[in-house]
Protein backbone atom coordinates (compact mmCIF):
# COMPACT_ATOMS: atom_id res chain seq x y z
CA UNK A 1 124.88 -105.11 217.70
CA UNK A 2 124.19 -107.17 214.41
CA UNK A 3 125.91 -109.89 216.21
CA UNK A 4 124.26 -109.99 219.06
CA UNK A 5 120.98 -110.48 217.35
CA UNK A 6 122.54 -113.28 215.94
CA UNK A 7 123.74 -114.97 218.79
CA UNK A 8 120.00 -115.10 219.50
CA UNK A 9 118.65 -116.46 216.27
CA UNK A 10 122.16 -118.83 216.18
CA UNK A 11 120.71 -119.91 219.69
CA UNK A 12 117.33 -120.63 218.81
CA UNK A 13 117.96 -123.07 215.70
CA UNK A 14 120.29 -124.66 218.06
CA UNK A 15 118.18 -125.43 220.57
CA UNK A 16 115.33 -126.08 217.95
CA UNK A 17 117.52 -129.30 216.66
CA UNK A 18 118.90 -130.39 220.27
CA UNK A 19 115.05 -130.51 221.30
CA UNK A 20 113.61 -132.10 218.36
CA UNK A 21 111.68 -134.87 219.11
CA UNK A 22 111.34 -134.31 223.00
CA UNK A 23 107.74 -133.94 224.58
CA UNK A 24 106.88 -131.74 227.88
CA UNK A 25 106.12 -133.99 231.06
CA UNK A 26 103.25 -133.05 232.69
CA UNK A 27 101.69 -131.49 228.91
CA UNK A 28 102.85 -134.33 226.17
CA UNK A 29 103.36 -130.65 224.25
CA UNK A 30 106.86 -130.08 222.06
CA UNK A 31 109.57 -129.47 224.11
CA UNK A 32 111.05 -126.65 222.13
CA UNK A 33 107.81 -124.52 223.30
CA UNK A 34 109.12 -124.06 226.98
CA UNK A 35 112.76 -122.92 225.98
CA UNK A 36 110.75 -120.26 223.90
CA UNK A 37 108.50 -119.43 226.84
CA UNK A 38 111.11 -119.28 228.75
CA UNK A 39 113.15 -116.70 226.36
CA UNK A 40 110.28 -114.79 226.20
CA UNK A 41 109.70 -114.01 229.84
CA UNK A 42 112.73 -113.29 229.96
CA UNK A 43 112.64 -110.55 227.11
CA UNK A 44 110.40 -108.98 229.19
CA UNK A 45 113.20 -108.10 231.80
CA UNK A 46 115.99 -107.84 229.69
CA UNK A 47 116.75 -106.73 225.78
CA UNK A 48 120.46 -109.11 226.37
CA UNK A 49 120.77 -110.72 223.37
CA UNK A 50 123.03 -113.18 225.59
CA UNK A 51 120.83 -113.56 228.02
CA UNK A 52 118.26 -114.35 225.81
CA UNK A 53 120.27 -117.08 223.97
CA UNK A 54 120.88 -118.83 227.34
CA UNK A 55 117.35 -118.27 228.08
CA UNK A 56 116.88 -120.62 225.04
CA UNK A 57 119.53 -123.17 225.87
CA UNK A 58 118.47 -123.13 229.62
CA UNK A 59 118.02 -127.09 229.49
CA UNK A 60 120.17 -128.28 226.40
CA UNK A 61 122.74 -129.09 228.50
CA UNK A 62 121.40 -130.84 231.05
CA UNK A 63 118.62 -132.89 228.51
CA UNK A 64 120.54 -133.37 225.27
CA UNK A 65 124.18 -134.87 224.91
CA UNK A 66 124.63 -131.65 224.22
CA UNK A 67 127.89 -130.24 226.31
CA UNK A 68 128.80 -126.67 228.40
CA UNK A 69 132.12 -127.16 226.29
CA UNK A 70 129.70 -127.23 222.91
CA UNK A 71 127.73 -123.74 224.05
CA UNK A 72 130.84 -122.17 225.20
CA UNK A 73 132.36 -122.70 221.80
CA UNK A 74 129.50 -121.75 219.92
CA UNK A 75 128.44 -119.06 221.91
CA UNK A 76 130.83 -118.20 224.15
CA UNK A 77 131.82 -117.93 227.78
CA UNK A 78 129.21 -115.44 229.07
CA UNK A 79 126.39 -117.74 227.54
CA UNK A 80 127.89 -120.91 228.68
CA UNK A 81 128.64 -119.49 232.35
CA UNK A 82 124.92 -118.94 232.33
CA UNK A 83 123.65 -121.78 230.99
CA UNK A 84 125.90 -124.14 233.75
CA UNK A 85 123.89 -121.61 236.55
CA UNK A 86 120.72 -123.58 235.64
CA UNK A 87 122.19 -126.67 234.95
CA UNK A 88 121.83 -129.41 237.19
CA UNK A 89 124.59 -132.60 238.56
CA UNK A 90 121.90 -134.85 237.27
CA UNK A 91 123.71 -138.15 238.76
CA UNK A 92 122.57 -140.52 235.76
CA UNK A 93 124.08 -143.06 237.36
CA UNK A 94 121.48 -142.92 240.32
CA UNK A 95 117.31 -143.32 240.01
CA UNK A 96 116.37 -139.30 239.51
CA UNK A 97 113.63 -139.87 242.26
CA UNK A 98 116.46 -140.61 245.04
CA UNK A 99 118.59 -137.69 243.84
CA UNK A 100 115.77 -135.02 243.71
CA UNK A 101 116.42 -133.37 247.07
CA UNK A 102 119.80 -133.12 247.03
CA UNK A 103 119.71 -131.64 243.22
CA UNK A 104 117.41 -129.45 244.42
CA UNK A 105 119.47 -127.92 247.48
CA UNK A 106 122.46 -128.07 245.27
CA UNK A 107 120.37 -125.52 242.80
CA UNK A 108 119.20 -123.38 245.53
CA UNK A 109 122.54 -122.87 246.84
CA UNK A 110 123.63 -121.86 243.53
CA UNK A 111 121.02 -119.95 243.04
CA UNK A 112 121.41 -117.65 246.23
CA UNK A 113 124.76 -116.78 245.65
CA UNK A 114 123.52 -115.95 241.95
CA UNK A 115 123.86 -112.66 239.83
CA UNK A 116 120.86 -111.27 238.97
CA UNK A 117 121.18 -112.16 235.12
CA UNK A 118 121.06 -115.55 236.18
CA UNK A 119 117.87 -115.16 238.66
CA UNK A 120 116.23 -113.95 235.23
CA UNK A 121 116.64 -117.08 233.52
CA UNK A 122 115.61 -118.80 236.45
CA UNK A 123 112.64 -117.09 236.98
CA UNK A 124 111.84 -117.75 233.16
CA UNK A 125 111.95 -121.57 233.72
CA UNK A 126 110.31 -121.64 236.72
CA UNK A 127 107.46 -119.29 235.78
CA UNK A 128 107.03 -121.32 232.72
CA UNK A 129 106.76 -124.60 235.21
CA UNK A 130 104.30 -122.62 237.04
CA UNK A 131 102.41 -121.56 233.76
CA UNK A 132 102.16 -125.18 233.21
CA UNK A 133 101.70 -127.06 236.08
CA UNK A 134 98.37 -124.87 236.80
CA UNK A 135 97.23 -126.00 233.32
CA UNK A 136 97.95 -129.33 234.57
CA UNK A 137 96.67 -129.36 237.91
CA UNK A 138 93.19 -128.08 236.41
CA UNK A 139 92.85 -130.52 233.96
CA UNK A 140 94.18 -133.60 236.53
CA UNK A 141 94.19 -132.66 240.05
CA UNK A 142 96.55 -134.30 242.32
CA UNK A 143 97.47 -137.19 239.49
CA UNK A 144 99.63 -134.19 237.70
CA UNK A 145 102.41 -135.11 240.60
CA UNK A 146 102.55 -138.47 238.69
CA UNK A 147 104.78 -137.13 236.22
CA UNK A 148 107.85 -135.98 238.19
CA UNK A 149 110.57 -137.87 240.18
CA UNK A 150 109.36 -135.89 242.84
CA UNK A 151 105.76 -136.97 243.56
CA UNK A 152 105.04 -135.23 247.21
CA UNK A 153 103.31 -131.69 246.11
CA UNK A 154 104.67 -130.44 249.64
CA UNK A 155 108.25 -131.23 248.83
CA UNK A 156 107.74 -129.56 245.20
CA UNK A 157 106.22 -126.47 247.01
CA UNK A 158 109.08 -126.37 249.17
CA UNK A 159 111.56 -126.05 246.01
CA UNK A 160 109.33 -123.35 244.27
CA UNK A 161 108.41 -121.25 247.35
CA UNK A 162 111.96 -121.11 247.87
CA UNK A 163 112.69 -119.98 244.41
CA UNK A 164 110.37 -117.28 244.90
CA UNK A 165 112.22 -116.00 247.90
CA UNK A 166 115.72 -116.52 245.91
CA UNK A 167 114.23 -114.30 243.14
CA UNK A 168 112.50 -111.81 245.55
CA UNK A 169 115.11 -108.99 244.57
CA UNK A 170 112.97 -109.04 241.32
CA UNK A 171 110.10 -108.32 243.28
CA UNK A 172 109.07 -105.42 240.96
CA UNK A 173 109.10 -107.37 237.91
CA UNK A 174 106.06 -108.51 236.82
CA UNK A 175 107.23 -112.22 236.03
CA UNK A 176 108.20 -112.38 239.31
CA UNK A 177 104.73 -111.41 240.69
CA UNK A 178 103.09 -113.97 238.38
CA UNK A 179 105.47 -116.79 239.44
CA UNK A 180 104.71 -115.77 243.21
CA UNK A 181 100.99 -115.60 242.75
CA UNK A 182 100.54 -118.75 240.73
CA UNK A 183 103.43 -120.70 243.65
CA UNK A 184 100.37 -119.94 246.04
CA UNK A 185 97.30 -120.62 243.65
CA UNK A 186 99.37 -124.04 242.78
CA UNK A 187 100.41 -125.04 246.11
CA UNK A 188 97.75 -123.55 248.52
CA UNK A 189 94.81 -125.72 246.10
CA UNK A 190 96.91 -128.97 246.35
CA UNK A 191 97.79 -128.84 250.48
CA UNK A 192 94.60 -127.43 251.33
């Protein structure tokens, strides 16, 4: 057990320095505070110390030169099998905005075929998004959209209603009632 609580804290310096320096999108807030967020929801559906540490290192892979070779020998397989679940084929050799869709289908797929553990982490991020973009949308309207490669509010409602009906087996979690009520509040203000 002492380890795993380590493989927590080990995670969390980690992804600390791998973030350092990086802002939020849509918020201009320190990166590092999603990735926390995000570790936190998830510590409210599960006391896995490896779960948690992916929860943490959710996005190091697929925003920092960090590798899934680099977790997997720092934190092993289980970690690093979980962290390339919510890692996306970014295609930096295409423009993001042309590549959205298809990322996003790519995800979904993966995500439907996913273990549970994994929908947890997901539903960390995304609830975190959600957390954030109603901020956003409150404070900027419509002009939030500005800040994404994907700029159509339908086609980003169609990614995180899906989510929500990817996730639904967590139905009785609370985090995944929050993410479904705020999916509406977000999307149902912006299309009406």
């Amino acid at each position: 057990m002492e380890r795993d609580r380590d493989i927590f804290e080990d995670a969390l310096r980690f992804a600390i320095d791998a973030h350092a320096g990086m802002v939020r999108k849509s918020a201009g807030s320190p990166y590092i505070l999603h990735p926390l967020e995000v570790a936190t929801i998830v510590g409210t559906m599960s006391a896995d110390k490896e779960l948690l540490a992916a929860a943490v290192l959710h996005d190091v892979v697929e925003d920092t030169p960090c590798t899934l070779a680099d977790i997997e020998e720092r934190f092993g397989r289980r970690v690093a099998a979980l962290v390339a679940a919510e890692t996306e084929d970014k295609r930096p050799e295409l423009p993001a905005s042309e590549t959205w869709r298809l990322r996003k289908e790519e995800s979904l797929a993966l995500l439907a075929r996913s273990s549970r553990e994994v929908k947890i982490i997901w539903l960390g991020d995304k609830l975190s998004n959600m957390r954030s973009f109603l901020r956003s949308y409150r404070e900027r309207g419509a002009a939030l959209w500005e800040h994404f490669n994907q700029k159509d509010p339908a086609q980003q409602a169609w990614y995180y209603s899906s989510i929500a009906e990817l996730t639904s087996e967590l139905s009785d979690e609370l985090a995944w009632q929050e993410y479904d009520r705020l999916v509406r509040i977000v999307f149902e203000e912006e299309l009406a």
